[in-house]
C-alpha atoms as a PDB file:
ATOM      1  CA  UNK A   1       0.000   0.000   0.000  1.00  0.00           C
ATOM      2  CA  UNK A   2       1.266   3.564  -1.054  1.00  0.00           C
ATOM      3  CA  UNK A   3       1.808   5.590   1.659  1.00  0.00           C
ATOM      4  CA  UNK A   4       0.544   9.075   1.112  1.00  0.00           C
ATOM      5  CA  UNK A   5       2.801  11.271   3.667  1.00  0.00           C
ATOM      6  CA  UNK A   6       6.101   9.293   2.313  1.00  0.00           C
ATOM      7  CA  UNK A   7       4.835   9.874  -1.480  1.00  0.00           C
ATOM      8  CA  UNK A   8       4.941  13.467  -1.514  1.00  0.00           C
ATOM      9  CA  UNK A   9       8.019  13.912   0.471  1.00  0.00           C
ATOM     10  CA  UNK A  10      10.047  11.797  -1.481  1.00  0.00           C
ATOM     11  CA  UNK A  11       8.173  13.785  -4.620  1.00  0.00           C
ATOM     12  CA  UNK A  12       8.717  16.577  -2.890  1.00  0.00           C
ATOM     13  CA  UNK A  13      12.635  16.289  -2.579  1.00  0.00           C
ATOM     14  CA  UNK A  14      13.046  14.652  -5.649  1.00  0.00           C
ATOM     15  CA  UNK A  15      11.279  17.722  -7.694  1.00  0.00           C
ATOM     16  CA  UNK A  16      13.936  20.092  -6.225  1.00  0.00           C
ATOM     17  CA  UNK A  17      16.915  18.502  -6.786  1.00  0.00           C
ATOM     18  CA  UNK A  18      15.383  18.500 -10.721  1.00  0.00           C
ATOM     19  CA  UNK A  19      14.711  21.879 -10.493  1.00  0.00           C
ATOM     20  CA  UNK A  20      17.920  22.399  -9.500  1.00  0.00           C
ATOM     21  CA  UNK A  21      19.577  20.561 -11.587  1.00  0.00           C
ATOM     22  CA  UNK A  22      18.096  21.785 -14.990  1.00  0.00           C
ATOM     23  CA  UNK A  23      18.415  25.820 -13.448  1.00  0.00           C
ATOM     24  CA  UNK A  24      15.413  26.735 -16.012  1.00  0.00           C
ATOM     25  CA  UNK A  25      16.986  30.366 -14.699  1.00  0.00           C
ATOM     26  CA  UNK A  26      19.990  29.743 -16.709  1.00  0.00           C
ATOM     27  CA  UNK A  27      18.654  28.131 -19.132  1.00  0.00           C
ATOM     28  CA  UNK A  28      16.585  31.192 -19.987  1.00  0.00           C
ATOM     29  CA  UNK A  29      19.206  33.508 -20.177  1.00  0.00           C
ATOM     30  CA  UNK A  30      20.240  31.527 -22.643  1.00  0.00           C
ATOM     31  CA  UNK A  31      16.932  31.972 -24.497  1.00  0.00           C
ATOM     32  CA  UNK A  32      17.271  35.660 -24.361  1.00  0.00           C
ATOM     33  CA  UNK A  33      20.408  35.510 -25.572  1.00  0.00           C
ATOM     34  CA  UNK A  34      19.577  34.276 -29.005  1.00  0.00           C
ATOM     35  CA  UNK A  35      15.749  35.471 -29.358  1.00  0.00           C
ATOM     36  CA  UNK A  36      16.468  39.362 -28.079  1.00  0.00           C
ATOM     37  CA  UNK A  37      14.814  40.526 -24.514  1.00  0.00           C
ATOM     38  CA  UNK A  38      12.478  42.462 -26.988  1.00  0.00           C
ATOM     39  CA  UNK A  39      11.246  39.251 -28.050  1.00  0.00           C
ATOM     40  CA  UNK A  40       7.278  39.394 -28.460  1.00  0.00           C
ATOM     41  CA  UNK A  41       5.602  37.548 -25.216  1.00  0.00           C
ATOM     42  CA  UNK A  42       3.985  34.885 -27.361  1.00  0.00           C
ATOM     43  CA  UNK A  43       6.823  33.799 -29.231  1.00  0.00           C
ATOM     44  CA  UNK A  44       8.677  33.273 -25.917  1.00  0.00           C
ATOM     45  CA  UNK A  45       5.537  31.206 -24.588  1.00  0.00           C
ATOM     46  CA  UNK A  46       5.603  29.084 -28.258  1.00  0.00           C
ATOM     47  CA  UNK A  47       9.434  28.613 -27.110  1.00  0.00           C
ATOM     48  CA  UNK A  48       8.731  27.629 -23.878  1.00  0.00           C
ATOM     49  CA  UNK A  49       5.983  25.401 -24.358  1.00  0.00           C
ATOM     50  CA  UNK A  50       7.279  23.429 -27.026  1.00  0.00           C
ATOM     51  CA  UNK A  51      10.625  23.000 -24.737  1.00  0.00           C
ATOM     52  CA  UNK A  52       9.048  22.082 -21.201  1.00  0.00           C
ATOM     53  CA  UNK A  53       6.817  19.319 -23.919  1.00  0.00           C
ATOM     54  CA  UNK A  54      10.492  18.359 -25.548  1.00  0.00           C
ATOM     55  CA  UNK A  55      11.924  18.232 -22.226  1.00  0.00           C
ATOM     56  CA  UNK A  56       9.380  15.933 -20.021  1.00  0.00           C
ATOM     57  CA  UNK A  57       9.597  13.802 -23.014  1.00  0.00           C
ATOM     58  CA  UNK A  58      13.304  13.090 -22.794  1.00  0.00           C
ATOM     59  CA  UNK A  59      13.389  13.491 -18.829  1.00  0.00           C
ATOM     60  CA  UNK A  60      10.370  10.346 -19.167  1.00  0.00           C
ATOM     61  CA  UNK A  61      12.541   8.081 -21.479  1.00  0.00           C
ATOM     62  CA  UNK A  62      15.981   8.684 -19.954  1.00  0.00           C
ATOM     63  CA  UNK A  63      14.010   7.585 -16.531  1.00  0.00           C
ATOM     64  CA  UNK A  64      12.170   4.589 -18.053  1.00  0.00           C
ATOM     65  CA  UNK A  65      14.493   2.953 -20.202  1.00  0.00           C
ATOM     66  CA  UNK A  66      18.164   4.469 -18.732  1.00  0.00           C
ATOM     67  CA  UNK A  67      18.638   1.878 -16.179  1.00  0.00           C
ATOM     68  CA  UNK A  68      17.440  -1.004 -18.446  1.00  0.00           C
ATOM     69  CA  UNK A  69      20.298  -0.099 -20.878  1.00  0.00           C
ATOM     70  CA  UNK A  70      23.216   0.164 -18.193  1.00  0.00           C
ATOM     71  CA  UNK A  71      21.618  -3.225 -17.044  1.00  0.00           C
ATOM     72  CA  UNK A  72      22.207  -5.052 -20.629  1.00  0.00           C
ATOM     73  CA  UNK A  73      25.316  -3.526 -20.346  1.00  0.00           C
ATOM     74  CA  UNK A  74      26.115  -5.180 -17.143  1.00  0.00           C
ATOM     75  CA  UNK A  75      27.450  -1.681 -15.374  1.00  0.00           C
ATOM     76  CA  UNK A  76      26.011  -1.833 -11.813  1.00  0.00           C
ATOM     77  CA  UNK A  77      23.794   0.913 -10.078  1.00  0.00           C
ATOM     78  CA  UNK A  78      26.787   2.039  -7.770  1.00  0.00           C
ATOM     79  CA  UNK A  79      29.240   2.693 -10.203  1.00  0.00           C
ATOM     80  CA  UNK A  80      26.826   4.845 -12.174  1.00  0.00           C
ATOM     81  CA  UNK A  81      25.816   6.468  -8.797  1.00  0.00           C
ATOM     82  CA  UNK A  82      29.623   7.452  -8.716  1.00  0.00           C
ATOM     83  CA  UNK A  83      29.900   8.877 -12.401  1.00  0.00           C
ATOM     84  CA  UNK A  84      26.597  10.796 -12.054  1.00  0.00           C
ATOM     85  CA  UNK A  85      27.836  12.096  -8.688  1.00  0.00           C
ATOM     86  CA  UNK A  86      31.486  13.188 -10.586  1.00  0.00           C
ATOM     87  CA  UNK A  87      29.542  14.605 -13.343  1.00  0.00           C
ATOM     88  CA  UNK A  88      27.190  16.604 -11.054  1.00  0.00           C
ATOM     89  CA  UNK A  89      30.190  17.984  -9.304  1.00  0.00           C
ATOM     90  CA  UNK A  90      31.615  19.246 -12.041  1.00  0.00           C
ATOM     91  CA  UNK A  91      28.456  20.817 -13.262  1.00  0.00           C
ATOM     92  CA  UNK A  92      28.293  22.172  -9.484  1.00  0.00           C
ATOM     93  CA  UNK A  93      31.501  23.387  -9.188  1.00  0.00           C
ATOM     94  CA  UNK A  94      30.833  25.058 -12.638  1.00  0.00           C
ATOM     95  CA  UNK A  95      27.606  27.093 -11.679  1.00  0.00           C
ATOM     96  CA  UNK A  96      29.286  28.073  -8.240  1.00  0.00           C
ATOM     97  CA  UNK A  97      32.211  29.623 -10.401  1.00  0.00           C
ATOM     98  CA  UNK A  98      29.810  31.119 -12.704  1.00  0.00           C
ATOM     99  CA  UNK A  99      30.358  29.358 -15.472  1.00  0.00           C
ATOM    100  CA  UNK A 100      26.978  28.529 -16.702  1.00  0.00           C
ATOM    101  CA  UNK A 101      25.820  25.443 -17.830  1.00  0.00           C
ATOM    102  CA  UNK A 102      29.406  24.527 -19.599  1.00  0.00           C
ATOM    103  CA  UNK A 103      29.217  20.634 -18.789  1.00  0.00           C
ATOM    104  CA  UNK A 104      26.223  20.426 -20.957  1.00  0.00           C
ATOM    105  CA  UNK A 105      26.911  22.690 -23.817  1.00  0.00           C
ATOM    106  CA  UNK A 106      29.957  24.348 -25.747  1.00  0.00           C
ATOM    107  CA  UNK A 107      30.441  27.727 -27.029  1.00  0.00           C
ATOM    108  CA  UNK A 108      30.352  26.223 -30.522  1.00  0.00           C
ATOM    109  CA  UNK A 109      26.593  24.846 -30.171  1.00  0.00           C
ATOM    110  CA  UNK A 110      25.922  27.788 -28.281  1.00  0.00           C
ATOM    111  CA  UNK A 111      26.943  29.918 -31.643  1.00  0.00           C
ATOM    112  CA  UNK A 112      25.153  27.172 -33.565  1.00  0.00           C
ATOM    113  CA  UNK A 113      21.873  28.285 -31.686  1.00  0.00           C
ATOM    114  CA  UNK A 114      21.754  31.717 -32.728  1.00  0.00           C
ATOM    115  CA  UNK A 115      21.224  30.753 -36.695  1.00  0.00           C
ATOM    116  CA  UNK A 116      18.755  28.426 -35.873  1.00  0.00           C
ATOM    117  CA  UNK A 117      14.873  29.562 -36.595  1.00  0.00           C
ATOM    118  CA  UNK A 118      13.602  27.263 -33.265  1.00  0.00           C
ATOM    119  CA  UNK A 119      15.624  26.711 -30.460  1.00  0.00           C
ATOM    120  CA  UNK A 120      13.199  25.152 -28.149  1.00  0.00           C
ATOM    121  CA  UNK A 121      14.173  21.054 -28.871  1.00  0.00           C
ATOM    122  CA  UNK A 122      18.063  21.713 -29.484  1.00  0.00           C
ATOM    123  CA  UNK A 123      20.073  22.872 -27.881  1.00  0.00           C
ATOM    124  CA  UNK A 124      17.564  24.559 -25.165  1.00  0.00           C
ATOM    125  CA  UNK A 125      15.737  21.507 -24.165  1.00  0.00           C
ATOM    126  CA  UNK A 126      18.711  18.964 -25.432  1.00  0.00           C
ATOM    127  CA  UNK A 127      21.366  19.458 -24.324  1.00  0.00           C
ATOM    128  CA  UNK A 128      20.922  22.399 -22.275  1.00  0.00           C
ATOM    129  CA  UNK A 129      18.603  21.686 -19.930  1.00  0.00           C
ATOM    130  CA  UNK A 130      18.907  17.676 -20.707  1.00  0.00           C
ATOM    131  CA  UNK A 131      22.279  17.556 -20.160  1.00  0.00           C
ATOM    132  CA  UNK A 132      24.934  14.695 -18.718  1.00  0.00           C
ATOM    133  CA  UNK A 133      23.924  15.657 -15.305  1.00  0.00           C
ATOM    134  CA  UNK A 134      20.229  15.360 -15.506  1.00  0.00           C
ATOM    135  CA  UNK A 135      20.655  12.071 -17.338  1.00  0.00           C
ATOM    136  CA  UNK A 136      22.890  10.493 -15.042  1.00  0.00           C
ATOM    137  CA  UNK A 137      20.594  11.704 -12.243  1.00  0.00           C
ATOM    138  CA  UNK A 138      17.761  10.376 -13.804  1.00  0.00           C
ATOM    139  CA  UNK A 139      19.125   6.810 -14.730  1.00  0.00           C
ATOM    140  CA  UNK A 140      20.186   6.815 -10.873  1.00  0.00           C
ATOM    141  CA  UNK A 141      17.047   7.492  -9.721  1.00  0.00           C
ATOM    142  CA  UNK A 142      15.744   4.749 -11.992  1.00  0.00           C
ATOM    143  CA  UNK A 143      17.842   2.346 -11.248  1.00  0.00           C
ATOM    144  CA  UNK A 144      17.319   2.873  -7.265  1.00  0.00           C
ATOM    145  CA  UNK A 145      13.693   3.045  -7.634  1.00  0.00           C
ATOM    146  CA  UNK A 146      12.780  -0.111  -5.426  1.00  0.00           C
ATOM    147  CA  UNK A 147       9.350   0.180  -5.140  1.00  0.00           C
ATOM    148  CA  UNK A 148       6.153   1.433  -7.093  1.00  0.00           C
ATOM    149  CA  UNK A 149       5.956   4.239  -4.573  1.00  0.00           C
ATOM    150  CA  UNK A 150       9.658   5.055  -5.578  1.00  0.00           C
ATOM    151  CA  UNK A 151       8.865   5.433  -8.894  1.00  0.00           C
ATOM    152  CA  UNK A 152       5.443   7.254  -8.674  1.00  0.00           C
ATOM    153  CA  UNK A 153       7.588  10.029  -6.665  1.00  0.00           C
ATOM    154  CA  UNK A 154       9.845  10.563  -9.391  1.00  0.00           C
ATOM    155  CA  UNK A 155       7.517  10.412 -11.944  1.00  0.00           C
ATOM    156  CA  UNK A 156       5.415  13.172 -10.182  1.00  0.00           C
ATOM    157  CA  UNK A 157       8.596  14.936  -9.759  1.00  0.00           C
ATOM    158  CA  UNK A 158       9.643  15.011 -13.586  1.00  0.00           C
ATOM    159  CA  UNK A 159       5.931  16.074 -14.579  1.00  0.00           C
ATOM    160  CA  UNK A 160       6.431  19.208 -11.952  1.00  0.00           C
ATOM    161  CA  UNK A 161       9.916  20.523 -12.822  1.00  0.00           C
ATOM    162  CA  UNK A 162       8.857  20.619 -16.203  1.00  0.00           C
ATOM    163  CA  UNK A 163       5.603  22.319 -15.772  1.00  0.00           C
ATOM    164  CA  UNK A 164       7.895  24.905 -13.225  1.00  0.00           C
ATOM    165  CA  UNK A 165      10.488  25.123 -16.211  1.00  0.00           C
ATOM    166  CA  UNK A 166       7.917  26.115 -18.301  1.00  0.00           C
ATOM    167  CA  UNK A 167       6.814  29.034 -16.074  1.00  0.00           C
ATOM    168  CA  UNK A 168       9.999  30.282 -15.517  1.00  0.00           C
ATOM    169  CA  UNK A 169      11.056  30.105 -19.424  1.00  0.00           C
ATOM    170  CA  UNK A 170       7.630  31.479 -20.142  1.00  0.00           C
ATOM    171  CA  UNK A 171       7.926  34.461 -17.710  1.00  0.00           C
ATOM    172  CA  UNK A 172      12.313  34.803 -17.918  1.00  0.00           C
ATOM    173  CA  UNK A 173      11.827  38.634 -19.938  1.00  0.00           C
ATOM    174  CA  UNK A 174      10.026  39.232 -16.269  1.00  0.00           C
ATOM    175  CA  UNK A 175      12.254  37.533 -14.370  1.00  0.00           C
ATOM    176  CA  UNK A 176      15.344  38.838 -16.321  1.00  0.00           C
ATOM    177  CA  UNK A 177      14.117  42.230 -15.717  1.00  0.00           C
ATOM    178  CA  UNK A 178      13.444  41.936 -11.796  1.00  0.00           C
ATOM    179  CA  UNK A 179      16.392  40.342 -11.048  1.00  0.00           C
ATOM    180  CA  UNK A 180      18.948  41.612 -13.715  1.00  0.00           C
ATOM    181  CA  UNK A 181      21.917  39.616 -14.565  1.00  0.00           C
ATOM    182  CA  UNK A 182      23.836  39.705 -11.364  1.00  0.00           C
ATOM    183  CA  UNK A 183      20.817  38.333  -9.752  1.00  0.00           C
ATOM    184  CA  UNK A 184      20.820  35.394 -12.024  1.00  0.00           C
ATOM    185  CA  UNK A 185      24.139  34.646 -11.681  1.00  0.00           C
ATOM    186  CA  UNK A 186      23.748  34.748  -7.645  1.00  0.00           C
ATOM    187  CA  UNK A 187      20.876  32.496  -8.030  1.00  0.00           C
ATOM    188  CA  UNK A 188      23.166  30.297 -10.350  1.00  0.00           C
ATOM    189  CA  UNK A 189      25.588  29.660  -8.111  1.00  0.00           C
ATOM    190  CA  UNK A 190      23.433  29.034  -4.948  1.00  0.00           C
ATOM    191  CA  UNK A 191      21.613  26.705  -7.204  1.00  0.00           C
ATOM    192  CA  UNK A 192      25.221  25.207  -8.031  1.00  0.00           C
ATOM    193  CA  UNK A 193      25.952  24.515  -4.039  1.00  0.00           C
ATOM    194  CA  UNK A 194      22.609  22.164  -3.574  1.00  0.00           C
ATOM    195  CA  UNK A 195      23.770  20.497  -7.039  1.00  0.00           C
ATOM    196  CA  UNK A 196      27.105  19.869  -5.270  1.00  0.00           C
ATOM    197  CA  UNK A 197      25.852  18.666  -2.071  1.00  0.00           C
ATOM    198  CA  UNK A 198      23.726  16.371  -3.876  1.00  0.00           C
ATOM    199  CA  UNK A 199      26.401  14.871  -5.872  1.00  0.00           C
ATOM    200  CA  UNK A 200      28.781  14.031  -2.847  1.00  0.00           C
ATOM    201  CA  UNK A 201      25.857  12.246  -1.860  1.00  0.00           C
ATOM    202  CA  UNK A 202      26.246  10.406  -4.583  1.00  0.00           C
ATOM    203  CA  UNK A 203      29.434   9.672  -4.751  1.00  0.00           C
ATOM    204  CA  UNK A 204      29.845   8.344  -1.008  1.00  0.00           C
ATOM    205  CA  UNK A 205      26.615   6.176  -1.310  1.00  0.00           C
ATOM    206  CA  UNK A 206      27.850   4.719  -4.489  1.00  0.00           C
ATOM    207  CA  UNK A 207      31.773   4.547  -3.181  1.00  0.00           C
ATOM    208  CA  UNK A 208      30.588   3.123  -0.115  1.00  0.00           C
ATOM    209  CA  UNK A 209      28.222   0.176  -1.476  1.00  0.00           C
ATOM    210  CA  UNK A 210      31.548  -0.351  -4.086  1.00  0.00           C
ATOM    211  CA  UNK A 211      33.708  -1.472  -0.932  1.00  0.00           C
ATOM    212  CA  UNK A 212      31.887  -2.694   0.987  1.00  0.00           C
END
């Protein structure tokens, strides 16, 4: 039986530490960089509707059918709890320094972007937002998903960040303007502390089932 209480705080955790880890914030500056902060409202909302769609789409497959590939692979759940934890550091230790979002994307797909007529699938949603470090976190998640209740939390999870990353891309000219660029960047790099905490978690669960 599915206990109610222990569902939605497991959801509840596991729906920040997505949030977190795709920092929609960043991901919108992004936007604005290629489509102009005088972009008209709706074509912003086209952009971030068809990206949140593109992006619960891939979040869904790389949690359903991730773990059953590293399984046919033979690599076990605690050595892929260690690489996702080292690739979340990085990406941590990245956003803390300020340097936005480089683990998922390079400058040369970033250029790549700006002669494109719809950024919303790629790079914005893949691999911006989709990145190493959401994949990795996702196929962990999968893989130590014991339970139906375990898997209805992350599932919830997935379908909320995305809805939230759609708000936040939707509204980012409004949230651009409120809290400027230095406030993004502050918000990137606290955002970049909870992504490193959660990878050292990580890495010692996954070291520490390895040894023993």
């Amino acid at each position: 039986m599915i206990e109610i209480e222990s569902l939605v705080s497991s959801a509840l955790y596991h729906t920040v530490s997505l949030i977190t880890i795709m920092n929609s914030v960043a991901a919108g500056a992004i936007m604005l960089g290629v489509v102009g902060d005088d972009a008209e409202r709706k074509a912003v909302r086209g952009i971030a509707r068809r990206n949140s769609i593109a992006t619960l789409v891939a979040m869904l497959l790389t949690f359903l059918a991730g773990s059953y590939i590293f399984s046919i692979l033979g690599i076990s759940t605690h050595s892929l709890m260690v690489f996702g934890g080292v690739v979340l550091m990085m990406m941590g230790l990245h956003m803390v320094s300020g340097q936005t979002k480089r683990v998922n994307h390079s400058q040369d797909e970033t250029a790549a972007a700006q002669e494109q007529d719809d950024i919303s699938v790629v790079p914005l949603s893949i691999p911006v937002i989709v990145g190493p470090g959401l994949a990795t976190t996702l196929i962990t998640l999968s893989a130590t998903s014991k339970n139906i209740e375990a898997y209805i939390s992350v599932l919830v999870a997935i379908v909320i960040a995305c809805f939230i990353n759609y708000l936040v891309l939707a509204n980012m000219t409004l949230v651009k303007r409120t809290i400027g660029i230095q406030g993004i960047k502050i918000l990137t790099r606290v955002m970049g502390l909870v992504v490193g905490s959660i990878a050292a978690q990580m890495i010692l669960e996954g070291a520490k089932a390895l040894f023993a």
